[in-house]
PDB file of N, CA and C in Angstrom:
ATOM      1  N   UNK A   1      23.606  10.095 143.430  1.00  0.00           N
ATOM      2  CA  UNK A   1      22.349   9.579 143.920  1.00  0.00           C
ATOM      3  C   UNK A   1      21.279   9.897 142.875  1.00  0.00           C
ATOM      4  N   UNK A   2      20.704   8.801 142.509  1.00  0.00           N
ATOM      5  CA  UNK A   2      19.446   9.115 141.630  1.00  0.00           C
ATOM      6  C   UNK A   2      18.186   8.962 142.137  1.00  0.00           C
ATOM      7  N   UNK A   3      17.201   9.284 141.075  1.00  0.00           N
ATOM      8  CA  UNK A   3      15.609   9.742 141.387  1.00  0.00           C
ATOM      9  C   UNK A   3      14.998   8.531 141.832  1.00  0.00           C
ATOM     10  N   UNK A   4      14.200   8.270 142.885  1.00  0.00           N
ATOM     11  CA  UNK A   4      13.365   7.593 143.083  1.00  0.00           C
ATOM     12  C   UNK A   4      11.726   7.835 142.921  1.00  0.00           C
ATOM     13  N   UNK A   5      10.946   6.853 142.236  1.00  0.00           N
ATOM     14  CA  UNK A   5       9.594   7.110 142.163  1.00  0.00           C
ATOM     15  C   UNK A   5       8.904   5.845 143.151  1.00  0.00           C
ATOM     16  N   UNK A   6       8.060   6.264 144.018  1.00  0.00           N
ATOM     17  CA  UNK A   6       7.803   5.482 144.784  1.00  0.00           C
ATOM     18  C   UNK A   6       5.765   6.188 145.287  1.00  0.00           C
ATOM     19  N   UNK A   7       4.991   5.236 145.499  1.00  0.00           N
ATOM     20  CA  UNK A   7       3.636   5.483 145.616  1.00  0.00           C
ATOM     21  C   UNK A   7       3.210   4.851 146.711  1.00  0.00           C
ATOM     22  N   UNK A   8       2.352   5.837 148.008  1.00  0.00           N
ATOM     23  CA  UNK A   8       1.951   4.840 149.261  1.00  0.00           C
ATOM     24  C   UNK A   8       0.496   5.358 149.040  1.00  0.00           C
ATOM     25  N   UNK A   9       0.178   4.052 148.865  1.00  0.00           N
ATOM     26  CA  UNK A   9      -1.515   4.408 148.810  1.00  0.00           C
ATOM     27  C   UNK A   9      -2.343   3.922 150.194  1.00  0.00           C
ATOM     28  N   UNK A  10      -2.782   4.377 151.008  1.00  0.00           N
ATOM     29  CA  UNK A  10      -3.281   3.945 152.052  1.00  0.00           C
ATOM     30  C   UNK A  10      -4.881   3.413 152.330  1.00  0.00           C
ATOM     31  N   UNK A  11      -5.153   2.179 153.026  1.00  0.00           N
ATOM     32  CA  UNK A  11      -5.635   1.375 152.465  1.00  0.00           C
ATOM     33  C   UNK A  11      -6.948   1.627 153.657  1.00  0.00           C
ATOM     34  N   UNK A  12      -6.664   1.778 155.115  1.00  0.00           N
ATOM     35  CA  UNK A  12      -7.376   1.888 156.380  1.00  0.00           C
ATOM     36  C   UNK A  12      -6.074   3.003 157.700  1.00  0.00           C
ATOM     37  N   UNK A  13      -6.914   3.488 157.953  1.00  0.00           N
ATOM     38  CA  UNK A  13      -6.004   4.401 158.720  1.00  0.00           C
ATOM     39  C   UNK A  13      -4.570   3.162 159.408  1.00  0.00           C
ATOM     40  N   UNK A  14      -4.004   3.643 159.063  1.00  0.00           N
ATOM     41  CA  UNK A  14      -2.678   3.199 159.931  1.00  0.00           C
ATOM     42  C   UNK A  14      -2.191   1.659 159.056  1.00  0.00           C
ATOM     43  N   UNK A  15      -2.677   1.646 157.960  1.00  0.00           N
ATOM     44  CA  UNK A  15      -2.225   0.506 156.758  1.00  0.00           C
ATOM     45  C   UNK A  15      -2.494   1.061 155.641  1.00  0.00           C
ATOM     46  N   UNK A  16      -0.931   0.504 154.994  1.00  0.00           N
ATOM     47  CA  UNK A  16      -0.532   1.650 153.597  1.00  0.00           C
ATOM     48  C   UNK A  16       0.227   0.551 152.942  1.00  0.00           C
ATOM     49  N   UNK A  17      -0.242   0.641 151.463  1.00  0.00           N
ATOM     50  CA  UNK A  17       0.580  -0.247 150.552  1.00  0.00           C
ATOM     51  C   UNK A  17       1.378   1.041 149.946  1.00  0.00           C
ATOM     52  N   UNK A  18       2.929   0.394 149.745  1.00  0.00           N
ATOM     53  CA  UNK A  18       4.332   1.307 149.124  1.00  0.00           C
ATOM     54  C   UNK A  18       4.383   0.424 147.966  1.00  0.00           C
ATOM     55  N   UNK A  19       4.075   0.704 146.452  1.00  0.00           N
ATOM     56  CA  UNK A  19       4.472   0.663 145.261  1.00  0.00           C
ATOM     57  C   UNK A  19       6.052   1.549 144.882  1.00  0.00           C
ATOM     58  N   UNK A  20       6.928   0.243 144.291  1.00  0.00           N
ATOM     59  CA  UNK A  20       8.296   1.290 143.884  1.00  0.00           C
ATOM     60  C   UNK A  20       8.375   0.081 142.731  1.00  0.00           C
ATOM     61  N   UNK A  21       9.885   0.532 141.702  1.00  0.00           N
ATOM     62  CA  UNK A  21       9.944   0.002 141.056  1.00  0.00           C
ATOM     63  C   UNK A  21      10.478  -1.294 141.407  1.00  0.00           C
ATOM     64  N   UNK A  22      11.072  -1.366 142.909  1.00  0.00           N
ATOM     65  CA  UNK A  22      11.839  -2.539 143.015  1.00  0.00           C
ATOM     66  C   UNK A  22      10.218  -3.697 144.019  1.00  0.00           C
ATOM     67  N   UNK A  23       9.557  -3.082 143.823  1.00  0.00           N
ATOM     68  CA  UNK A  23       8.289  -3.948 144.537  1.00  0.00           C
ATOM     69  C   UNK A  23       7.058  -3.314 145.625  1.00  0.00           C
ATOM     70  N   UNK A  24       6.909  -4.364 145.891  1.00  0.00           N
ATOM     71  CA  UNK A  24       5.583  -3.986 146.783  1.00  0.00           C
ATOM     72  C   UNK A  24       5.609  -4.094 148.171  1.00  0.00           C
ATOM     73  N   UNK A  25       5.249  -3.129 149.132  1.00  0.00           N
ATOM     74  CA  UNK A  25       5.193  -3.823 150.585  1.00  0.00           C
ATOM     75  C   UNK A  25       3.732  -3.089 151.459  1.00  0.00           C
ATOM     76  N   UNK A  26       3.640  -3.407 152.694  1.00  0.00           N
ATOM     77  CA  UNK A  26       2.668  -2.865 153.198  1.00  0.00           C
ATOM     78  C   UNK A  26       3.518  -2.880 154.764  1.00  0.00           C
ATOM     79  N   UNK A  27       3.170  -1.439 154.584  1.00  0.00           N
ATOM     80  CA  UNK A  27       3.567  -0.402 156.029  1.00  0.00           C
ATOM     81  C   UNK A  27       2.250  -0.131 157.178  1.00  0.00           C
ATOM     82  N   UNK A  28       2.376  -0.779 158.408  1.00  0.00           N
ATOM     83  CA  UNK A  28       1.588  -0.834 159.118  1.00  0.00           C
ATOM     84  C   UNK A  28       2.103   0.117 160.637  1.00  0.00           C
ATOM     85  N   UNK A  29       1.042   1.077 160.686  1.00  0.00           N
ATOM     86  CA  UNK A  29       1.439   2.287 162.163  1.00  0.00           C
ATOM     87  C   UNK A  29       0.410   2.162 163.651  1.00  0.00           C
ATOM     88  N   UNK A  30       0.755   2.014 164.482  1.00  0.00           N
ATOM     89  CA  UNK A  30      -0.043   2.137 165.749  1.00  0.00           C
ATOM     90  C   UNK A  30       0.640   3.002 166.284  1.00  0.00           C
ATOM     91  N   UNK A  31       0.436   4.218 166.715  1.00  0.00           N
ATOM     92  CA  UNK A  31       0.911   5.381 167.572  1.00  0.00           C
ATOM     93  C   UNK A  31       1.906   5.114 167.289  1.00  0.00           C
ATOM     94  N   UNK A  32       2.971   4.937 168.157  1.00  0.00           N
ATOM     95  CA  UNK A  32       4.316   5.630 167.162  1.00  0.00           C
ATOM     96  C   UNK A  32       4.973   4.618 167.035  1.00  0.00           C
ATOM     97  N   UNK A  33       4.857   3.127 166.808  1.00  0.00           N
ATOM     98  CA  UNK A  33       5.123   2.105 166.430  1.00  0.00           C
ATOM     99  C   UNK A  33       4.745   1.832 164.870  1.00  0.00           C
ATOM    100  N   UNK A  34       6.151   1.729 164.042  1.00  0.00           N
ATOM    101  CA  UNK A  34       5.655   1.716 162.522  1.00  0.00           C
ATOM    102  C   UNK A  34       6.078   0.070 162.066  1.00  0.00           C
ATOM    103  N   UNK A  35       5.896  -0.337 161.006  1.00  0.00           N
ATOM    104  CA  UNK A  35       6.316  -1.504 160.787  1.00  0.00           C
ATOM    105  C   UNK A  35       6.308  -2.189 159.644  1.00  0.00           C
ATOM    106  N   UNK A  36       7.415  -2.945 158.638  1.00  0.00           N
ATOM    107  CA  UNK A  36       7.341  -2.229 157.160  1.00  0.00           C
ATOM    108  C   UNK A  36       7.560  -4.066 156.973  1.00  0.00           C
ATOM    109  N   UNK A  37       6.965  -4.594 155.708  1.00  0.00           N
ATOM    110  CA  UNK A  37       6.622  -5.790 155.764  1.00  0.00           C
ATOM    111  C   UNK A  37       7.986  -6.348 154.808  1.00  0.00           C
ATOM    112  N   UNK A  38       8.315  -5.571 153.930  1.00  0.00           N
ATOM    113  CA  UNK A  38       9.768  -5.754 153.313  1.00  0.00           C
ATOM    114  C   UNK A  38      10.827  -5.900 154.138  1.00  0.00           C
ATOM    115  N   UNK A  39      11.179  -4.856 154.402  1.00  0.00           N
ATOM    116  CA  UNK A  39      12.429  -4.904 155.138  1.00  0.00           C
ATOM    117  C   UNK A  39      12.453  -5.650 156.383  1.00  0.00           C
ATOM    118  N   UNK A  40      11.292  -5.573 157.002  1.00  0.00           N
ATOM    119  CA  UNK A  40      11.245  -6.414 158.094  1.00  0.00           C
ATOM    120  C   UNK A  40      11.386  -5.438 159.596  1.00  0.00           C
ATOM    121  N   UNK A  41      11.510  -4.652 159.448  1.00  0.00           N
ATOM    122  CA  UNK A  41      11.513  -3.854 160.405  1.00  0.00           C
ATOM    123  C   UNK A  41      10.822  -2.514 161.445  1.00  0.00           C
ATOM    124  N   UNK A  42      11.179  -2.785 162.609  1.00  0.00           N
ATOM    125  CA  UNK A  42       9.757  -2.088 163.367  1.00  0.00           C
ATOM    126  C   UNK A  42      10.758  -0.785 164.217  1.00  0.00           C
ATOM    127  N   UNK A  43      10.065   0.003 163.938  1.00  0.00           N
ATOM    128  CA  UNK A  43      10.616   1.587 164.554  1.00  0.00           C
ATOM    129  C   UNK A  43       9.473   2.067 165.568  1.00  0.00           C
ATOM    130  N   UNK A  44      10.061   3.193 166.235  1.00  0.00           N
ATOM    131  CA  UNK A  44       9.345   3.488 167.528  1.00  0.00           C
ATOM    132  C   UNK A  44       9.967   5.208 167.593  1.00  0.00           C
ATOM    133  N   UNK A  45       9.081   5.801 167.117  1.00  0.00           N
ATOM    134  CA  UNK A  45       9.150   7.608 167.005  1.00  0.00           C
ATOM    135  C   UNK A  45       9.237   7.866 168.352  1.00  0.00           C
ATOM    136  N   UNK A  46      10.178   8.753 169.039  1.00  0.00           N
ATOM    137  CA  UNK A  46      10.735   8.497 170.134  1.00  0.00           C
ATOM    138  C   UNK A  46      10.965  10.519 170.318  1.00  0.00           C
ATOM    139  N   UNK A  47      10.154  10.980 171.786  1.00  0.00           N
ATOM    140  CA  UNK A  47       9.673  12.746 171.431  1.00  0.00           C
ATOM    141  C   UNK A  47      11.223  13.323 171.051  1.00  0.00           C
ATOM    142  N   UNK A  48      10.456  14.332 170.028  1.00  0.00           N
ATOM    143  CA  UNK A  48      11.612  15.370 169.440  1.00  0.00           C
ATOM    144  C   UNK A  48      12.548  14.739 168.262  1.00  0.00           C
ATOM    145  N   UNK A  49      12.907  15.048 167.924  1.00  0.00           N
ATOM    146  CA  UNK A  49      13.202  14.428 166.607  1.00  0.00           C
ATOM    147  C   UNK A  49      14.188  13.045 166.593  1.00  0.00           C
ATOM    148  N   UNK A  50      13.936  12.140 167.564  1.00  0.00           N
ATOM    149  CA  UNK A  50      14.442  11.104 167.956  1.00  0.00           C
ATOM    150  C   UNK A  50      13.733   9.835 167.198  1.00  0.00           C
ATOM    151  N   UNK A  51      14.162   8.580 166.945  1.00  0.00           N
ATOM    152  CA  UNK A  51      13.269   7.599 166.959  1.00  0.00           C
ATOM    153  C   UNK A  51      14.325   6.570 166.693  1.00  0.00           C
ATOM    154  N   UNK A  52      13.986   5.376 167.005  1.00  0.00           N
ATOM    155  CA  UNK A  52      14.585   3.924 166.450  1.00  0.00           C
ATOM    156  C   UNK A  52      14.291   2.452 166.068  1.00  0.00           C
ATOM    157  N   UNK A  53      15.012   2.581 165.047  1.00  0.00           N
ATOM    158  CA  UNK A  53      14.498   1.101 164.624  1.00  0.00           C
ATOM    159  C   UNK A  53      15.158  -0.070 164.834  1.00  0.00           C
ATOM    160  N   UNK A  54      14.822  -1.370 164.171  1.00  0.00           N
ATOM    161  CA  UNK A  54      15.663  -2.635 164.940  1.00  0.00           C
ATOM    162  C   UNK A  54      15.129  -3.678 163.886  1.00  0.00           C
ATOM    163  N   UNK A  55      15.672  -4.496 163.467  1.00  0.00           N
ATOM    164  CA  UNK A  55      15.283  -5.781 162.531  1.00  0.00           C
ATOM    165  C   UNK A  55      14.656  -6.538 163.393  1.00  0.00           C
ATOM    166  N   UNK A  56      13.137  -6.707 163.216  1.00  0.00           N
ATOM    167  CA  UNK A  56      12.483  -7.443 163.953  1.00  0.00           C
ATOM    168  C   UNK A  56      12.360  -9.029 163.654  1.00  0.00           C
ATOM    169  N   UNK A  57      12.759  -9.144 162.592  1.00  0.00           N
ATOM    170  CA  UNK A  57      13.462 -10.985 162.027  1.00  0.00           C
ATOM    171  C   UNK A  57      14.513 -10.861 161.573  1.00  0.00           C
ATOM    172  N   UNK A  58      15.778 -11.520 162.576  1.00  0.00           N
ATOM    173  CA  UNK A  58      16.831 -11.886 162.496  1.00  0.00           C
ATOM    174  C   UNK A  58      17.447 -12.864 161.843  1.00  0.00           C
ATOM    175  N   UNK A  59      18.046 -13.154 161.172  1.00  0.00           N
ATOM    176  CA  UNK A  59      18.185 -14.638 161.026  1.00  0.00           C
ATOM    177  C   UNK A  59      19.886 -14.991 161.096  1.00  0.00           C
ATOM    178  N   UNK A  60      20.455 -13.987 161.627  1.00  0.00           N
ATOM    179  CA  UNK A  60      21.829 -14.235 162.517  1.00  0.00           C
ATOM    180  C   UNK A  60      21.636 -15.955 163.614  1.00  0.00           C
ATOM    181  N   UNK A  61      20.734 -16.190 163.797  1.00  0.00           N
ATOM    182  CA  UNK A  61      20.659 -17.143 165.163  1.00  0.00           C
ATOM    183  C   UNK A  61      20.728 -18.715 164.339  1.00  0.00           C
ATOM    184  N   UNK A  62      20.220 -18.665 162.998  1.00  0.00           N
ATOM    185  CA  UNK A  62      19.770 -19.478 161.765  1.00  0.00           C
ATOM    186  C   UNK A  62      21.671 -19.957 161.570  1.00  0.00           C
ATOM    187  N   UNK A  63      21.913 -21.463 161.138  1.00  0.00           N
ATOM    188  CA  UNK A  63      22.574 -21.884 160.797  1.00  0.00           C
ATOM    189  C   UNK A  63      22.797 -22.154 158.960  1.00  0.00           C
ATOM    190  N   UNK A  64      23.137 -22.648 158.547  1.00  0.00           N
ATOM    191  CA  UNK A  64      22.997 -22.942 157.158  1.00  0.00           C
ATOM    192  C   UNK A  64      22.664 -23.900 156.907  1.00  0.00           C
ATOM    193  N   UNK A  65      22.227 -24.922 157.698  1.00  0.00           N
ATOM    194  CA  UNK A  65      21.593 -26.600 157.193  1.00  0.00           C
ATOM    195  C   UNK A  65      20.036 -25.917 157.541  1.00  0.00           C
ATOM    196  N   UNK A  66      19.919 -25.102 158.929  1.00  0.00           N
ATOM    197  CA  UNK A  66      18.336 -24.366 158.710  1.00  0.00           C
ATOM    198  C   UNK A  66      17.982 -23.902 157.665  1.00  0.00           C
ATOM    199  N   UNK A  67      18.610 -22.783 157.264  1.00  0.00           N
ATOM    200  CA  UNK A  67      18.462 -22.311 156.203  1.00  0.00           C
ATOM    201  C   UNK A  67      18.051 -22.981 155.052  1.00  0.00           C
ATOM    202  N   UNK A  68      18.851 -24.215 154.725  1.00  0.00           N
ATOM    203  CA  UNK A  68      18.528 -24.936 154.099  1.00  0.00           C
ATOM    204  C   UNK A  68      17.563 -25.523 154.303  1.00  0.00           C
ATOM    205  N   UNK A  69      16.984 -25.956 154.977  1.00  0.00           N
ATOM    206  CA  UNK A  69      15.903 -26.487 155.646  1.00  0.00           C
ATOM    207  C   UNK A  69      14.512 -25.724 155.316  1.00  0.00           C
ATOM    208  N   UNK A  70      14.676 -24.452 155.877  1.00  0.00           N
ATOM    209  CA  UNK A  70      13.559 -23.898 155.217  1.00  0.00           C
ATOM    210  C   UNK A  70      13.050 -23.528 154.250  1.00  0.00           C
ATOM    211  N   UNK A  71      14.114 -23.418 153.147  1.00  0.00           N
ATOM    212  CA  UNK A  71      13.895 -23.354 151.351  1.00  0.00           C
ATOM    213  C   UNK A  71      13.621 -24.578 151.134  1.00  0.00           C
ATOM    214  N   UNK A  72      13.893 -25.976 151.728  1.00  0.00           N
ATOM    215  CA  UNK A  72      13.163 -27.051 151.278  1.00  0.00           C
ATOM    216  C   UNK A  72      12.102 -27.401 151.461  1.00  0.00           C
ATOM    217  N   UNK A  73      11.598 -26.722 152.951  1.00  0.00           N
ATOM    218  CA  UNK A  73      10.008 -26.963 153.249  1.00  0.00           C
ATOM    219  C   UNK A  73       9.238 -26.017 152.603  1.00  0.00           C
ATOM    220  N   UNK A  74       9.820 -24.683 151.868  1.00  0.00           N
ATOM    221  CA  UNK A  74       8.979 -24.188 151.312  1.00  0.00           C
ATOM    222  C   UNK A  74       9.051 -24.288 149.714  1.00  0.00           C
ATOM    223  N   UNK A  75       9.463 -25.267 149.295  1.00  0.00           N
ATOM    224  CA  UNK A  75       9.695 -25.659 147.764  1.00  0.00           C
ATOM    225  C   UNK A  75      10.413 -24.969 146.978  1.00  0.00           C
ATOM    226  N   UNK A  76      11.164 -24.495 147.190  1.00  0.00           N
ATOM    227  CA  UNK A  76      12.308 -23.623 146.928  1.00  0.00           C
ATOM    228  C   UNK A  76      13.079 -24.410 145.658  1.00  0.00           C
ATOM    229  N   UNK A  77      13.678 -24.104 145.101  1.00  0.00           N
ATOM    230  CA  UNK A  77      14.981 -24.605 143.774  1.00  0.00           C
ATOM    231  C   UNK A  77      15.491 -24.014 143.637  1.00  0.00           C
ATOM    232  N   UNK A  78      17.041 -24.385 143.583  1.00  0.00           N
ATOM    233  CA  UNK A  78      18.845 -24.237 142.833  1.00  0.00           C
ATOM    234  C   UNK A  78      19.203 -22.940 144.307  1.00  0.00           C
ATOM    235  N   UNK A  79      19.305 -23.455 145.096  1.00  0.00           N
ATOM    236  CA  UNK A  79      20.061 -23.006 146.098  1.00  0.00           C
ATOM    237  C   UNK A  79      21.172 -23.556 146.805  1.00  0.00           C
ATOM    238  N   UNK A  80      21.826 -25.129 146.640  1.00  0.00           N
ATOM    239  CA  UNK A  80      22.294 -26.127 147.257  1.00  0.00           C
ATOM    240  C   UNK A  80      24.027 -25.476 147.204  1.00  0.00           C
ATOM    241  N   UNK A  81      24.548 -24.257 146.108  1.00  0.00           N
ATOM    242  CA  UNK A  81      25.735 -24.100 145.732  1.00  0.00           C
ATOM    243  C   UNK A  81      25.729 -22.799 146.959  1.00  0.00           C
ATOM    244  N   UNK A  82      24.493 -22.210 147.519  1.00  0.00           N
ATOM    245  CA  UNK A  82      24.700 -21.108 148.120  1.00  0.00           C
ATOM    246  C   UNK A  82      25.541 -20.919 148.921  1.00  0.00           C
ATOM    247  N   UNK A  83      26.559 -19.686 149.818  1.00  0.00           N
ATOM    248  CA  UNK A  83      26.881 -19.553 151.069  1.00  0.00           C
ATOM    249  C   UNK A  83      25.504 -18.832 151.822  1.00  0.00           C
ATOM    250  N   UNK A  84      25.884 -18.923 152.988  1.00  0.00           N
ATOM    251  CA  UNK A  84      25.077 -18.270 153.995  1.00  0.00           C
ATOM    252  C   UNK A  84      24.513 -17.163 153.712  1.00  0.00           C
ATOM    253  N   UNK A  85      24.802 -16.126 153.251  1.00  0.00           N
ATOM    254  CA  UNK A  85      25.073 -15.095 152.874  1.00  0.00           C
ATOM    255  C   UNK A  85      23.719 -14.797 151.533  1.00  0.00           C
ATOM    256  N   UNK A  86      24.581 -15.417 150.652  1.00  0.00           N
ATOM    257  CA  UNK A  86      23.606 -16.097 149.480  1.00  0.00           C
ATOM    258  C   UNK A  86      22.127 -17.012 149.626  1.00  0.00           C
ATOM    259  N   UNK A  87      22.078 -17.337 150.499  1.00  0.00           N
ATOM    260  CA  UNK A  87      20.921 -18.315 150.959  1.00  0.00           C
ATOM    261  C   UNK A  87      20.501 -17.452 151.928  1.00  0.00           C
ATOM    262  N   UNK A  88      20.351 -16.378 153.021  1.00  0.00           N
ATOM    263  CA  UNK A  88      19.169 -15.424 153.306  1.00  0.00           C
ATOM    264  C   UNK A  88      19.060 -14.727 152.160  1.00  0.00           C
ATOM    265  N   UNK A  89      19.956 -14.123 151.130  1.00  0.00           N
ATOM    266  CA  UNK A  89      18.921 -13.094 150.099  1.00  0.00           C
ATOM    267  C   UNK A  89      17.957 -14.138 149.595  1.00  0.00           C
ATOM    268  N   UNK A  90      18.319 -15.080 148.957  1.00  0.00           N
ATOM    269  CA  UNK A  90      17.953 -15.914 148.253  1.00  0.00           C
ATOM    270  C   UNK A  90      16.211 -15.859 149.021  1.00  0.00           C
ATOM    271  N   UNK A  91      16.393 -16.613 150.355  1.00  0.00           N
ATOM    272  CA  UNK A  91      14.915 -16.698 150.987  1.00  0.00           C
ATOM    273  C   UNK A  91      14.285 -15.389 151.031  1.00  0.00           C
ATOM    274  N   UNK A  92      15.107 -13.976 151.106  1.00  0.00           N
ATOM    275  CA  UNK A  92      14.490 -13.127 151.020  1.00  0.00           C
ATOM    276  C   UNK A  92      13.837 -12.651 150.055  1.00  0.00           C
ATOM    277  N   UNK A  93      14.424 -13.011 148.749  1.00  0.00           N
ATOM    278  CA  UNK A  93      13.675 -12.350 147.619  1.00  0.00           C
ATOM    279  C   UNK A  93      12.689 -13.104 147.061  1.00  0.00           C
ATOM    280  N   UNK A  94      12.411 -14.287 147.781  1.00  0.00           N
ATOM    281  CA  UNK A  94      11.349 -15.635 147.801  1.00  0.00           C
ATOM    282  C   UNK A  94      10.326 -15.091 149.028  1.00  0.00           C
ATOM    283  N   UNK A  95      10.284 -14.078 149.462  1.00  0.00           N
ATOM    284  CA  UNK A  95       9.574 -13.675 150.653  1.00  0.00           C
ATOM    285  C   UNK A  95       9.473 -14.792 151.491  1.00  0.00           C
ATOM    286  N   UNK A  96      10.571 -15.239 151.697  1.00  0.00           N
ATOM    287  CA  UNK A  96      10.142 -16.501 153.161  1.00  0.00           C
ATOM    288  C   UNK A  96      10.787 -15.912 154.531  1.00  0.00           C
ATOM    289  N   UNK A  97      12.008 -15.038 154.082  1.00  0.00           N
ATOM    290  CA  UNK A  97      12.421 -14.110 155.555  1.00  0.00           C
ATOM    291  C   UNK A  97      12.395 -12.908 154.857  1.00  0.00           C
ATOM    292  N   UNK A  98      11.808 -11.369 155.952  1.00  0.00           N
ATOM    293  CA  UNK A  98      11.882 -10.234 156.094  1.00  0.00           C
ATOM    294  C   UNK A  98      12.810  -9.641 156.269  1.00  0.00           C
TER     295      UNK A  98
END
């Protein structure tokens, strides 16, 4: 396991931008509801050293002509060879799914 360098600069109480080398996101907290704009996912600090999280955009429910569908409405290029698989990273690293 290697070193990570990573920077959360906080912007208004309970909104924080995370600088790393692999990018940028903004982490948003209301009491113990957290919620991270990258990954897509919302956690819930739960008493004692408990808590859980859950992918709050799924795209299990998404077919692959959708998929397709939505890289075309959002002007997307050279995805047509993708699998399923390949076509959510793809939209993901296009920030169109979380």
């Amino acid at each position: 396991m290697g070193f990570r360098i990573r920077k959360k600069i906080q912007i208004l109480p309970g909104v924080s931008v995370n600088l790393s080398k692999s990018g940028t996101s903004v982490s948003l907290k209301a009491g113990p509801v957290n919620w991270n704009s990258r990954t897509g996912k919302t956690g819930v600090n739960l008493p004692g050293p408990l808590s859980y999280q859950f992918d709050s955009t799924t795209v299990k429910g998404f077919s692959k002509i959708e998929l397709r569908d939505i890289a075309k409405q959002h002007g997307l290029k050279g995805y047509s060879k993708f699998n399923k698989q390949e076509l959510i990273e793809f939209l993901k690293q296009n920030g169109v799914l979380y």
